[in-house]
C-alpha atoms as a PDB file:
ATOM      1  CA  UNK A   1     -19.133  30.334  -4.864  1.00  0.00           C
ATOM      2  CA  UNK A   2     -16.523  33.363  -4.850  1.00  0.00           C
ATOM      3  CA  UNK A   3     -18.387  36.684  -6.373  1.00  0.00           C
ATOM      4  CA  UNK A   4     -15.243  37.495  -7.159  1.00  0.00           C
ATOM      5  CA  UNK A   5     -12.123  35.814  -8.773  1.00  0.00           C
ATOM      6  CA  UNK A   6      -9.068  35.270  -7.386  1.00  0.00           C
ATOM      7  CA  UNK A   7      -6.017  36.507  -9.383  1.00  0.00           C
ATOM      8  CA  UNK A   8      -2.925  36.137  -6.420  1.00  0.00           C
ATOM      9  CA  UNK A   9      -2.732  35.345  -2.899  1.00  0.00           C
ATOM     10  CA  UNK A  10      -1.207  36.633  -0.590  1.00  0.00           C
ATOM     11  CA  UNK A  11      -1.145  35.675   2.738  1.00  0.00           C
ATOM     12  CA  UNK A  12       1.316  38.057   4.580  1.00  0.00           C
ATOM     13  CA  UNK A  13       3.957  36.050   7.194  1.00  0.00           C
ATOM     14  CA  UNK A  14       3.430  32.818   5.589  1.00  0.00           C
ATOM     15  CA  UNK A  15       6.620  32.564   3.363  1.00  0.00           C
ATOM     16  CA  UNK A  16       5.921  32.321  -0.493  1.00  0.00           C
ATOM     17  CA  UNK A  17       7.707  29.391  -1.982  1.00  0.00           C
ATOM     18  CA  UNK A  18       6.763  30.073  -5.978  1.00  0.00           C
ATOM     19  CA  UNK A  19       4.106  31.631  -7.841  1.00  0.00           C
ATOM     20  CA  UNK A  20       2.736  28.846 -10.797  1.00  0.00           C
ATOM     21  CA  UNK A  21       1.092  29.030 -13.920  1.00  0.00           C
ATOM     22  CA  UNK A  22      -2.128  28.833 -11.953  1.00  0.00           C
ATOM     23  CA  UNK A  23      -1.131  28.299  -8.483  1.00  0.00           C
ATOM     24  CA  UNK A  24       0.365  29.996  -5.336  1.00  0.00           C
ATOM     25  CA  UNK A  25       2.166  27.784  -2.923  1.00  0.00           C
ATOM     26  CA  UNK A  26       3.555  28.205   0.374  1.00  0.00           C
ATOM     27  CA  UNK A  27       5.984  27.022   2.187  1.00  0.00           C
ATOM     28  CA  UNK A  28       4.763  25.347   5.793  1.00  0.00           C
ATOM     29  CA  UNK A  29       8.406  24.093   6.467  1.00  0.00           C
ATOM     30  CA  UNK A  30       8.502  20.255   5.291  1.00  0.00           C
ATOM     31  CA  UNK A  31       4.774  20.583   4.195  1.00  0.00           C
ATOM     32  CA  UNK A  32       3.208  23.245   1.184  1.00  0.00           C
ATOM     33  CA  UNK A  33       0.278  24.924   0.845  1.00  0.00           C
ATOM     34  CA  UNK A  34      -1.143  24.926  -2.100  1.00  0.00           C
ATOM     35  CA  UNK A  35      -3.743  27.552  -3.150  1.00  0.00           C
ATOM     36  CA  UNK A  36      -5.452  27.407  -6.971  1.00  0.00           C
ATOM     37  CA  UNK A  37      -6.139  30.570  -8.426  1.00  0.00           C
ATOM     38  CA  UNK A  38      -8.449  31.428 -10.611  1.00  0.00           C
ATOM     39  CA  UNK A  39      -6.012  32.337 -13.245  1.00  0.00           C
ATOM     40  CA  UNK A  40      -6.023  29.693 -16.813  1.00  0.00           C
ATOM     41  CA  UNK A  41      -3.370  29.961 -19.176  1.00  0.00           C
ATOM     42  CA  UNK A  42      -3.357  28.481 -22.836  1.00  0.00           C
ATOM     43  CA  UNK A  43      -0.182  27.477 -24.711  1.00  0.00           C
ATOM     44  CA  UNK A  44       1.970  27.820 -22.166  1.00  0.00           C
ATOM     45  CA  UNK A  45       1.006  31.661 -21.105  1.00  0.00           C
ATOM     46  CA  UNK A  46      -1.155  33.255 -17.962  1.00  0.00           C
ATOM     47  CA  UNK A  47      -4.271  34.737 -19.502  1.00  0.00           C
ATOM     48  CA  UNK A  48      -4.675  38.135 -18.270  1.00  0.00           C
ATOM     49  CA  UNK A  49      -8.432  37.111 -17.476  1.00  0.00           C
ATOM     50  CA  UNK A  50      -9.252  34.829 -14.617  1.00  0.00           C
ATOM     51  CA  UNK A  51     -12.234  32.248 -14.749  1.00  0.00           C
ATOM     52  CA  UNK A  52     -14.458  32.788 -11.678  1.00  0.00           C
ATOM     53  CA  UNK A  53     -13.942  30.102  -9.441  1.00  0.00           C
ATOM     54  CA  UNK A  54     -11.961  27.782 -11.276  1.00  0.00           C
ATOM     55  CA  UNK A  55      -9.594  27.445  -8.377  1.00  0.00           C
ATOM     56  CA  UNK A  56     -11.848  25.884  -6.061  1.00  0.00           C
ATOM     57  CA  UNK A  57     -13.235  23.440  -9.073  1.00  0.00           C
ATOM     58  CA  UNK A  58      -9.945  22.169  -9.922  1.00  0.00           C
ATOM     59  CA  UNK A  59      -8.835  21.954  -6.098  1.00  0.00           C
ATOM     60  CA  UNK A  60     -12.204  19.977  -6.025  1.00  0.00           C
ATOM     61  CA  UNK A  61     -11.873  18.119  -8.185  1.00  0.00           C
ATOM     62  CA  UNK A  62      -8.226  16.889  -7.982  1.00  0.00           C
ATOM     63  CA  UNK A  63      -8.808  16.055  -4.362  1.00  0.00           C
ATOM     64  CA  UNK A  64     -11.785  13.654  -5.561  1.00  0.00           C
ATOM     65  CA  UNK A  65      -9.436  12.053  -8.119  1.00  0.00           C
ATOM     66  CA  UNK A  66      -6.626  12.058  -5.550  1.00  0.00           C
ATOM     67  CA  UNK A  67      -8.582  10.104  -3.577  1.00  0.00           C
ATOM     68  CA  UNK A  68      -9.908   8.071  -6.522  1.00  0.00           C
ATOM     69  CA  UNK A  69      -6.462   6.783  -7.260  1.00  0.00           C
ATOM     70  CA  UNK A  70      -4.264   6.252  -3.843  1.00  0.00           C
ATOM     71  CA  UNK A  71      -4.907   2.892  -3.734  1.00  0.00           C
ATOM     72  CA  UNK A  72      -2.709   2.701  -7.074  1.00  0.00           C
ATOM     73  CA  UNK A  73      -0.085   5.013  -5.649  1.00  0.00           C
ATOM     74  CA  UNK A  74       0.280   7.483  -3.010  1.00  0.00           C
ATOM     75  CA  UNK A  75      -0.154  10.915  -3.286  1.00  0.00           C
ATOM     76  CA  UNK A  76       0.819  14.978  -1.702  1.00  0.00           C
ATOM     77  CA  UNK A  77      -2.435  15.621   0.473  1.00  0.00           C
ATOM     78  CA  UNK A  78      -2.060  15.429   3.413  1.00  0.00           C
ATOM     79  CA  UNK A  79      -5.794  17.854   4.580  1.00  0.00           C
ATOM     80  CA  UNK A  80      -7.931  20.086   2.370  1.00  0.00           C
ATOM     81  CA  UNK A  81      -9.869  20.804   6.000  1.00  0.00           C
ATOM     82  CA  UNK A  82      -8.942  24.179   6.377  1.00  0.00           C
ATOM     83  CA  UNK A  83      -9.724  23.306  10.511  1.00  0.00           C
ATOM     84  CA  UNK A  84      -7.115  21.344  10.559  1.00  0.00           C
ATOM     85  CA  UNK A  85      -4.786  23.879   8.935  1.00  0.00           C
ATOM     86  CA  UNK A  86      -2.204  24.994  11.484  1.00  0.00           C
ATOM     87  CA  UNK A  87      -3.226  28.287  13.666  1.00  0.00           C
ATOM     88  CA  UNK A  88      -1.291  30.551  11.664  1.00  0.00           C
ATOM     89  CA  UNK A  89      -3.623  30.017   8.517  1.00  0.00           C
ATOM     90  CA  UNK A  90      -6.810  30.143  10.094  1.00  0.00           C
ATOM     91  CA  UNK A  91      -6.837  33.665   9.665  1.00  0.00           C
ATOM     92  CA  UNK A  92      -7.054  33.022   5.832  1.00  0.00           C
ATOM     93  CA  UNK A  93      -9.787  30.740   6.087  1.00  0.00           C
ATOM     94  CA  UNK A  94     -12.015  33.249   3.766  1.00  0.00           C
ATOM     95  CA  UNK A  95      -9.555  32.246   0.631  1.00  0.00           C
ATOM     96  CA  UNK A  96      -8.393  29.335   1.065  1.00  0.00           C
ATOM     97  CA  UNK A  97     -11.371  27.345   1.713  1.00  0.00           C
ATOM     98  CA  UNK A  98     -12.537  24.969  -1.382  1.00  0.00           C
ATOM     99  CA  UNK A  99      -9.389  26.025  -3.044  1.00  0.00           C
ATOM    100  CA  UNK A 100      -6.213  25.385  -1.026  1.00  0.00           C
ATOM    101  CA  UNK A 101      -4.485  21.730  -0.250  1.00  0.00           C
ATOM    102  CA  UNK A 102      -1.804  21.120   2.563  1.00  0.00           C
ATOM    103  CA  UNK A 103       0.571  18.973   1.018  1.00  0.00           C
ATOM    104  CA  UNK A 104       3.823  16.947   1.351  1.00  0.00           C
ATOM    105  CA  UNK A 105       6.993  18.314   0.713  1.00  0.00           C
ATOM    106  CA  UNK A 106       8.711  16.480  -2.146  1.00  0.00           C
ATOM    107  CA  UNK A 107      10.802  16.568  -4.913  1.00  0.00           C
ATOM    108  CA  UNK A 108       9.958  16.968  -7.972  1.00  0.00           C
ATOM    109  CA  UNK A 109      11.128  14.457 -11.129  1.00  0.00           C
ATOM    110  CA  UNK A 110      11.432  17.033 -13.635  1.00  0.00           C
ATOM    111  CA  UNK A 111       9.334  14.766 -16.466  1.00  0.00           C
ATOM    112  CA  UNK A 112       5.976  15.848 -17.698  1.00  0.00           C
ATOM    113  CA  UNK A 113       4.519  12.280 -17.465  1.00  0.00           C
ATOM    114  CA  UNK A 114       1.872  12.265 -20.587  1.00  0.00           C
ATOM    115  CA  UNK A 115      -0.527   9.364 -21.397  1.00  0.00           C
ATOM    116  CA  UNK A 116      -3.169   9.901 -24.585  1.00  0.00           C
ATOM    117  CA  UNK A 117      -5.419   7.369 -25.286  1.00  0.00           C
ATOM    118  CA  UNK A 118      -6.829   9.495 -28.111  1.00  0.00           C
ATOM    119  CA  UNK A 119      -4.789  10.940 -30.911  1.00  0.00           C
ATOM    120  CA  UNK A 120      -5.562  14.948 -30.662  1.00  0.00           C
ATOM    121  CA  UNK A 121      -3.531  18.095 -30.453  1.00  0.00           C
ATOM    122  CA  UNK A 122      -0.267  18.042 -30.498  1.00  0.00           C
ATOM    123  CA  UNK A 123      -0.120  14.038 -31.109  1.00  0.00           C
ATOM    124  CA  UNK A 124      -2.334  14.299 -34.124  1.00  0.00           C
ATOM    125  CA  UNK A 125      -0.221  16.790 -35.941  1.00  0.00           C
ATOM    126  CA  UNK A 126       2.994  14.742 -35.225  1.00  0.00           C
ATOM    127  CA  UNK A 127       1.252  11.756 -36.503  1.00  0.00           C
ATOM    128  CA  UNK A 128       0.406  13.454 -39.495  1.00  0.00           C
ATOM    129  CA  UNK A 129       3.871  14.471 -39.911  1.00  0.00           C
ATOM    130  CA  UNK A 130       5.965  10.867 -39.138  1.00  0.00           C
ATOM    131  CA  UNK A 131       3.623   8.758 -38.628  1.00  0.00           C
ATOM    132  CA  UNK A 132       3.961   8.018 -34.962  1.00  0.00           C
ATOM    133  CA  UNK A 133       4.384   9.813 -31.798  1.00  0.00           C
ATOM    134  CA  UNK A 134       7.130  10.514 -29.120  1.00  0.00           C
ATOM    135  CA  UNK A 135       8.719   7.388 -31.309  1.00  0.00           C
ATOM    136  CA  UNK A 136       6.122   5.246 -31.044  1.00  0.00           C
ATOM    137  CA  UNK A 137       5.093   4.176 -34.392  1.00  0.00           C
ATOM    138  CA  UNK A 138       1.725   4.240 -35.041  1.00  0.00           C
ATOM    139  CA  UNK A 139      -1.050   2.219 -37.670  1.00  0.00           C
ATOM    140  CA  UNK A 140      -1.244   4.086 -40.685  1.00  0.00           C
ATOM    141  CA  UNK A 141      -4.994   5.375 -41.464  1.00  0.00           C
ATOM    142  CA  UNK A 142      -6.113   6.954 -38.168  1.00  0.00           C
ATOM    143  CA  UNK A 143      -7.689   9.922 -37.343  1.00  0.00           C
ATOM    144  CA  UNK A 144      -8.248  13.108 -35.771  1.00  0.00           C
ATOM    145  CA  UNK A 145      -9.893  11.988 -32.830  1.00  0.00           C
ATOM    146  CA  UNK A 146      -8.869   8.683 -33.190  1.00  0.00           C
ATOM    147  CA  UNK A 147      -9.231   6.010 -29.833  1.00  0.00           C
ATOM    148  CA  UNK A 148      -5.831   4.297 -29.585  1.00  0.00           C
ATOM    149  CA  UNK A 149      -5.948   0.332 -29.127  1.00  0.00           C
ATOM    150  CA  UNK A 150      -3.511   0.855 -26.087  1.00  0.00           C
ATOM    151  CA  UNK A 151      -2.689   4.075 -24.041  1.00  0.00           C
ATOM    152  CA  UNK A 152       0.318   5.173 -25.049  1.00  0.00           C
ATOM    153  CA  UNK A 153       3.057   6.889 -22.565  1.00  0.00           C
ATOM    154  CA  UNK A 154       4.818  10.459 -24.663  1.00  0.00           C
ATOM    155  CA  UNK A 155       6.668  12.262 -21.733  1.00  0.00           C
ATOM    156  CA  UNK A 156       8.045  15.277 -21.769  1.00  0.00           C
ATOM    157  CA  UNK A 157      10.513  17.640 -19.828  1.00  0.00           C
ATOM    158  CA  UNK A 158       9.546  20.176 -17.446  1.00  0.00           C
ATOM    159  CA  UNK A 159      10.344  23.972 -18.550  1.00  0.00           C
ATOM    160  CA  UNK A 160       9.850  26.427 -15.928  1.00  0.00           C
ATOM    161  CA  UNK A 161       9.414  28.867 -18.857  1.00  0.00           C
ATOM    162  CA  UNK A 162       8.199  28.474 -22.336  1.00  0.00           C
ATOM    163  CA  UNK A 163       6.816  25.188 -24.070  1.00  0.00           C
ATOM    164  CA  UNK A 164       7.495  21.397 -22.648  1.00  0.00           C
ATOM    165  CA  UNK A 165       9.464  19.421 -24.784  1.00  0.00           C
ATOM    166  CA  UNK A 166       8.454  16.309 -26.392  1.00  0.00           C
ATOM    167  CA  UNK A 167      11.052  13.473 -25.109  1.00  0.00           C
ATOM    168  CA  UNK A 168      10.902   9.236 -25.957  1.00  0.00           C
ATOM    169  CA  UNK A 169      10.562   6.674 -23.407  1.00  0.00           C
ATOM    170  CA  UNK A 170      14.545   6.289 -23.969  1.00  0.00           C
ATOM    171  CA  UNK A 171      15.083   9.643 -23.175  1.00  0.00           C
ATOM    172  CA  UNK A 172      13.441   9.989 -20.126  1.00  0.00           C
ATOM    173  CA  UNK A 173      15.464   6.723 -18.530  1.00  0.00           C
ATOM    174  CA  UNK A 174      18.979   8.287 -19.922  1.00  0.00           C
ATOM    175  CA  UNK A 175      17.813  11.417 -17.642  1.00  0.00           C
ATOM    176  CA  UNK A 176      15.774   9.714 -14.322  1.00  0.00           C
ATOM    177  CA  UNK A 177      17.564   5.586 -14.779  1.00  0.00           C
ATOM    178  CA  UNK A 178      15.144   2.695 -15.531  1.00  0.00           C
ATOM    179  CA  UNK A 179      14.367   2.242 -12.157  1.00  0.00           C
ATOM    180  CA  UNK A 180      12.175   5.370 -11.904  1.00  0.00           C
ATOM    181  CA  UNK A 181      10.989   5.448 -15.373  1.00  0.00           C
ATOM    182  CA  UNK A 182       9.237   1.709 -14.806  1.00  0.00           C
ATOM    183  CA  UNK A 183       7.276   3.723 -11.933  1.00  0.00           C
ATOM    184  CA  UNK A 184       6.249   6.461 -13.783  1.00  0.00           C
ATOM    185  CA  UNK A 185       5.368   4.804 -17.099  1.00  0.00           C
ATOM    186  CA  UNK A 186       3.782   2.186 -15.211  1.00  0.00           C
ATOM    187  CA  UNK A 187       1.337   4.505 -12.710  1.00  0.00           C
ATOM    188  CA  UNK A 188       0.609   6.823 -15.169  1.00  0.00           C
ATOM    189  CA  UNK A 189      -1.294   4.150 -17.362  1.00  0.00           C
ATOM    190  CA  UNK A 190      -2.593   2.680 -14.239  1.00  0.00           C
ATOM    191  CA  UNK A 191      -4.095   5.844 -13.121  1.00  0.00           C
ATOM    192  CA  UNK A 192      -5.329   6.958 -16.404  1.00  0.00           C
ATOM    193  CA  UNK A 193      -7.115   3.509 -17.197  1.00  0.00           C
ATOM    194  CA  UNK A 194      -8.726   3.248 -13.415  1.00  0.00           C
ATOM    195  CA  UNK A 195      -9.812   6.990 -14.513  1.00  0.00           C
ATOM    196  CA  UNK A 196     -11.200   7.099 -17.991  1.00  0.00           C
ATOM    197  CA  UNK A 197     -13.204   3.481 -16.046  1.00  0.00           C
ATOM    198  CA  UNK A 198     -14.913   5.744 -14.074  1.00  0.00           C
ATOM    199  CA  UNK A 199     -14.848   8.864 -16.269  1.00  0.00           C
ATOM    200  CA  UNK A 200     -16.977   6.919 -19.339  1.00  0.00           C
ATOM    201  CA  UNK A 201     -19.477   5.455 -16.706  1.00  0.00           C
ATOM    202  CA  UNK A 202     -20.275   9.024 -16.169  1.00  0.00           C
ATOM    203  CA  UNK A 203     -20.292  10.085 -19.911  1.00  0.00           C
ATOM    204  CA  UNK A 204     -16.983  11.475 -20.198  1.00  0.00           C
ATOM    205  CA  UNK A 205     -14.179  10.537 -22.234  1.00  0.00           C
ATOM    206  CA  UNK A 206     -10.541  11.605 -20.883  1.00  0.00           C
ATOM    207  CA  UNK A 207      -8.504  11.807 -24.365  1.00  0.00           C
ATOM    208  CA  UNK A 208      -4.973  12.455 -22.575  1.00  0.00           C
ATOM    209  CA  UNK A 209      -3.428  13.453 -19.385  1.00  0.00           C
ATOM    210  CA  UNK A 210      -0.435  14.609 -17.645  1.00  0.00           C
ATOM    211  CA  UNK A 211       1.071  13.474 -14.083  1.00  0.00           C
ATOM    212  CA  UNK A 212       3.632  15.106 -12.191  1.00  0.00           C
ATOM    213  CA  UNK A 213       5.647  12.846  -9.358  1.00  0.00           C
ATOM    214  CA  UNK A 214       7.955  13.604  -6.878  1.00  0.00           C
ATOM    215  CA  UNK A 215      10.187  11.788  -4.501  1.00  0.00           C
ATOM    216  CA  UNK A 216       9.562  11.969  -0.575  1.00  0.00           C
ATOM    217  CA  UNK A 217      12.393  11.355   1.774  1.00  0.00           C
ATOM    218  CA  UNK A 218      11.589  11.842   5.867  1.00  0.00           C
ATOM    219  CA  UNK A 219       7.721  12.672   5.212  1.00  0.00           C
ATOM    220  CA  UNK A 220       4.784  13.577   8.064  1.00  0.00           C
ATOM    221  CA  UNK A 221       4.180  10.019   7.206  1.00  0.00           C
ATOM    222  CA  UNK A 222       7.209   8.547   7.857  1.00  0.00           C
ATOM    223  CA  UNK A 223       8.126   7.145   4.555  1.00  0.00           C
ATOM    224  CA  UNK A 224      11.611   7.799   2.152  1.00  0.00           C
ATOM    225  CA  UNK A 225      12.558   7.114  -1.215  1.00  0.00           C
ATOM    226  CA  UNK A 226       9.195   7.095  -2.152  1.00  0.00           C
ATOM    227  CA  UNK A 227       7.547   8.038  -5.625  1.00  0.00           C
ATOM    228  CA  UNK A 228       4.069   9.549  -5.266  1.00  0.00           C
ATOM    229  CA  UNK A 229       1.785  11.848  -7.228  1.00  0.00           C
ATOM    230  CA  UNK A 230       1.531  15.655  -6.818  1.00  0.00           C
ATOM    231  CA  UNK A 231       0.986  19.123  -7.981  1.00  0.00           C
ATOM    232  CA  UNK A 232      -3.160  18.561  -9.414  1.00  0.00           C
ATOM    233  CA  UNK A 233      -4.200  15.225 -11.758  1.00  0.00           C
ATOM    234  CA  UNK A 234      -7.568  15.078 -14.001  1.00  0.00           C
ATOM    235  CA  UNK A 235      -8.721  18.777 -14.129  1.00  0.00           C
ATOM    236  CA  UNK A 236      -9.673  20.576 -17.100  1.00  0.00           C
ATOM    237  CA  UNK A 237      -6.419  22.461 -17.144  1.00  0.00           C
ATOM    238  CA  UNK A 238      -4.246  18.671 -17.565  1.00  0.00           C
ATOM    239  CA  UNK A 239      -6.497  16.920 -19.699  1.00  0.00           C
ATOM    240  CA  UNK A 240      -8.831  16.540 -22.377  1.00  0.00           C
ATOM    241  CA  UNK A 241     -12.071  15.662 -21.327  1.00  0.00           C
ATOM    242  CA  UNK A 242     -14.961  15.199 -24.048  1.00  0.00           C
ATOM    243  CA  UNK A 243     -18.729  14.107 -24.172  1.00  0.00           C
ATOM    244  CA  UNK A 244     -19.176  10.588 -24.723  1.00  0.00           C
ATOM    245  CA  UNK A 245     -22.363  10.992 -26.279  1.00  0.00           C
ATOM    246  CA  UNK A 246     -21.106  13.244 -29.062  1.00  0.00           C
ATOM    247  CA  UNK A 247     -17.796  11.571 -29.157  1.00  0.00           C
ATOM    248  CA  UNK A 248     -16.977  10.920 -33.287  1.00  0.00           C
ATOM    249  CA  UNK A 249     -13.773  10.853 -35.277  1.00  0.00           C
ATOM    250  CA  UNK A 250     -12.354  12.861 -37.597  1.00  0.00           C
ATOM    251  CA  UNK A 251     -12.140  16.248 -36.000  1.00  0.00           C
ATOM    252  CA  UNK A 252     -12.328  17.991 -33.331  1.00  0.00           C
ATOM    253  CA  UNK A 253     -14.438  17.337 -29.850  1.00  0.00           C
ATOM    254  CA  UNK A 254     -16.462  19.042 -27.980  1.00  0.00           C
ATOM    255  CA  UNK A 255     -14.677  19.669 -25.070  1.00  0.00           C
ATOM    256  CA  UNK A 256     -15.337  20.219 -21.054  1.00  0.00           C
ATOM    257  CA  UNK A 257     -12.167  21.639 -20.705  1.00  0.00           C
ATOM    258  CA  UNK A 258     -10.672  24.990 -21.314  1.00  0.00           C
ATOM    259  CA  UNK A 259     -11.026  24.654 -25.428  1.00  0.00           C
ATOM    260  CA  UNK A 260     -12.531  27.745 -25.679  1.00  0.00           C
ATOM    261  CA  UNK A 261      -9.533  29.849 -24.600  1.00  0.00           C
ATOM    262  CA  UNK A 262      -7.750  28.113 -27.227  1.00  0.00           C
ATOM    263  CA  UNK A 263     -10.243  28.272 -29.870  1.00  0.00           C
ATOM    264  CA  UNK A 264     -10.692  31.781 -29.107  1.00  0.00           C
ATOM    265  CA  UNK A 265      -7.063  32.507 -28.997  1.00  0.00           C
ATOM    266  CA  UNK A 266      -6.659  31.131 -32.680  1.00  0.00           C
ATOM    267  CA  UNK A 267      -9.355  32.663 -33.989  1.00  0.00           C
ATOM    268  CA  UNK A 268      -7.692  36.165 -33.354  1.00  0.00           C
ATOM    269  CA  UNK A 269      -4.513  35.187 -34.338  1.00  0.00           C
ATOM    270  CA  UNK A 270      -2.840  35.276 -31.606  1.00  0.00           C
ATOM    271  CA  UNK A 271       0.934  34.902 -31.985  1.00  0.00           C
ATOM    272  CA  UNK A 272       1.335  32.370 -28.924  1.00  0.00           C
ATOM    273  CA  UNK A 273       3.799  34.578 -27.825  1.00  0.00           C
ATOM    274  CA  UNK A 274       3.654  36.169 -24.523  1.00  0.00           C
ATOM    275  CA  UNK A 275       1.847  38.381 -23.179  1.00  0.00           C
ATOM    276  CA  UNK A 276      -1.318  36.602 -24.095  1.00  0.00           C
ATOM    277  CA  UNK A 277      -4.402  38.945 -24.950  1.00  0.00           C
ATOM    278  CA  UNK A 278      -7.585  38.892 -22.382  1.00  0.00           C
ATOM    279  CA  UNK A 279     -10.452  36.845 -23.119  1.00  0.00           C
ATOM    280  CA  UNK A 280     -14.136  37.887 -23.570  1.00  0.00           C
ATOM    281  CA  UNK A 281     -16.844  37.683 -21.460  1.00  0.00           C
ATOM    282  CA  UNK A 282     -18.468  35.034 -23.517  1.00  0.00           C
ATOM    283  CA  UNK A 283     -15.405  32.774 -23.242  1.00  0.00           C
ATOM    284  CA  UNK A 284     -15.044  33.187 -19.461  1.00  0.00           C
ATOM    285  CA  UNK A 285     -19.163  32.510 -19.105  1.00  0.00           C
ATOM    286  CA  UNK A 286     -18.689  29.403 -21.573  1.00  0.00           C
ATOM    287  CA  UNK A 287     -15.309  28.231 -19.622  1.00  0.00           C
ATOM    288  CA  UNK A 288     -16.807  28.429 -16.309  1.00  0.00           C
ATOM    289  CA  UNK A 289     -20.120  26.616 -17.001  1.00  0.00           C
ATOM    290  CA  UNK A 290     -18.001  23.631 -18.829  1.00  0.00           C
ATOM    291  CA  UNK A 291     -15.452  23.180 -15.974  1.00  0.00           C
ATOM    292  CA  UNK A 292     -18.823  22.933 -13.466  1.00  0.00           C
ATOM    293  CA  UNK A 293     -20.199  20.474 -15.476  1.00  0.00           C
ATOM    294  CA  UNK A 294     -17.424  18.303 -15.961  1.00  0.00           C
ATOM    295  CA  UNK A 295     -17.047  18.757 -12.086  1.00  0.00           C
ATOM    296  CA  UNK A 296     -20.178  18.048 -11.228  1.00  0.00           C
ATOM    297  CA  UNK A 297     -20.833  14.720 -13.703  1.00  0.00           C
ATOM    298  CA  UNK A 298     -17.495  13.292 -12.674  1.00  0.00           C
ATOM    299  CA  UNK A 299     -18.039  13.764  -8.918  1.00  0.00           C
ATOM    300  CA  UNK A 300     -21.765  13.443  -8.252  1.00  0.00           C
ATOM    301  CA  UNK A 301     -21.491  16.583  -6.786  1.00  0.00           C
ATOM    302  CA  UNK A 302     -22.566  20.587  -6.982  1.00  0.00           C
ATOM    303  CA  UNK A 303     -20.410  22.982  -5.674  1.00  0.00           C
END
């Protein structure tokens, strides 16, 4: 592991095509490089704090999942083998081992692509409020925490600043046409269900989830017009993941993903409004040990 965290990369004469939330990507002409830092943010802000080696985790671990899922649909990678990383990079092997991705160029559908099987967060205080979520109309009498009899699909639009917004199913096919919506409505639950399968049998329930897709047209791989998955899919940062064994409703989880930061940002009051305060040590240790373990139950393995 890293003895020390990595805020930004920089990896001088390879061309910077954007700076993330989390991530630093490059541009390798029709092909990105994608390196996860070890920044987290919380409510849609970068914590000033980094998480020791949460890059390489959730690099990790979205490449197992990645792989996990392809037979349901395609996806970016095209090598996390930093060997096979053309000669220009090799230089940078040091950093961008364990936490960097070459992927496929694509572009991106501009829809957060959301699936909950669990009513928590933001869902539960809607369906406090109306009664349903993303206008889908709920049974009356659930529960924090609640399991869902179905998965059920609340997108969202992409901001490149500031919160998501919530969006119905009808909204998203006004803005991407039926044709695309059916694809990502319909691999989203697909991937979620084969997931949570495999995330219960290893005591870990995935509450909700969120997918990015993007088009390809003239790939490495010769395809076009073709939806696949990108950007990073079942991490701690894009879902909730909670013990199975403690798993009870009416409240809040425990939680393997980063629901420290948040709890600790509430408990000092934070405004939510950038820029967000630093965390403490405690929360980083706490963070760190809970993104391992979900890591390391999920994938059999100890990085």
């Amino acid at each position: 592991m890293d003895s020390k965290p990595v805020i930004k990369v920089e990896l001088p004469g390879i061309k910077l095509f954007k700076r993330g939330k989390v991530r630093d990507v490059f541009d390798l002409g029709d092909k990105l490089l994608i390196v996860a830092t070890d920044r987290i943010s919380a409510f849609d802000s970068v914590i000033p704090t980094p998480i020791p080696d949460k890059g390489k985790i959730l690099n990790m671990l979205s490449l197992f999942w990645f792989d996990h899922t392809k037979k349901i649909i395609d996806n970016h990678v095209i090598t996390a083998d930093v060997k096979k990383y053309p000669k220009e990079l090799q230089k940078y092997s040091d950093i961008l081992e364990g936490r960097s991705v070459i992927g496929r160029k694509a572009e991106l559908i501009e829809i957060e692509c959301v699936v909950r099987g669990y009513l928590s967060g933001s869902a539960w205080a809607e369906y406090k409020e109306k009664g349903s979520v993303s206008g889908i109309k709920l049974p009356s009498g659930l529960k924090e925490s609640s399991r869902l009899s179905e998965p059920i699909f609340t997108p969202s639009t992409k901001a490149s600043t500031g919160h998501d917004i919530n969006i119905t199913e009808a909204e998203m096919r006004k803005m991407v046409g039926d044709e695309v919506a059916d694809v990502l409505k319909t691999k989203t639950l697909e991937v979620y269900k084969a997931a949570c399968r495999h995330a219960e049998s290893k005591g870990i329930i995935i509450a909700d989830t969120k997918f990015e897709f993007g088009v390809i047209d003239g790939s490495p791989r010769g395809e076009a017009g073709k939806i696949i998955l990108i950007d990073e899919i079942l991490t701690p940062d894009s879902s909730r993941f909670w013990p199975k064994d403690s798993y009870k409703e009416g409240g809040p989880q425990k939680s393997y993903d980063k629901q420290f930061v948040r709890d600790y940002l509430i408990s000092i009051n934070w405004d939510k409004n950038p820029p967000a305060p630093p965390l403490t040590e405690e929360v980083v240790r706490k963070t760190r040990e809970k993104y391992l373990e979900a890591y390391q139950k999920l994938t059999g393995k100890i990085l």
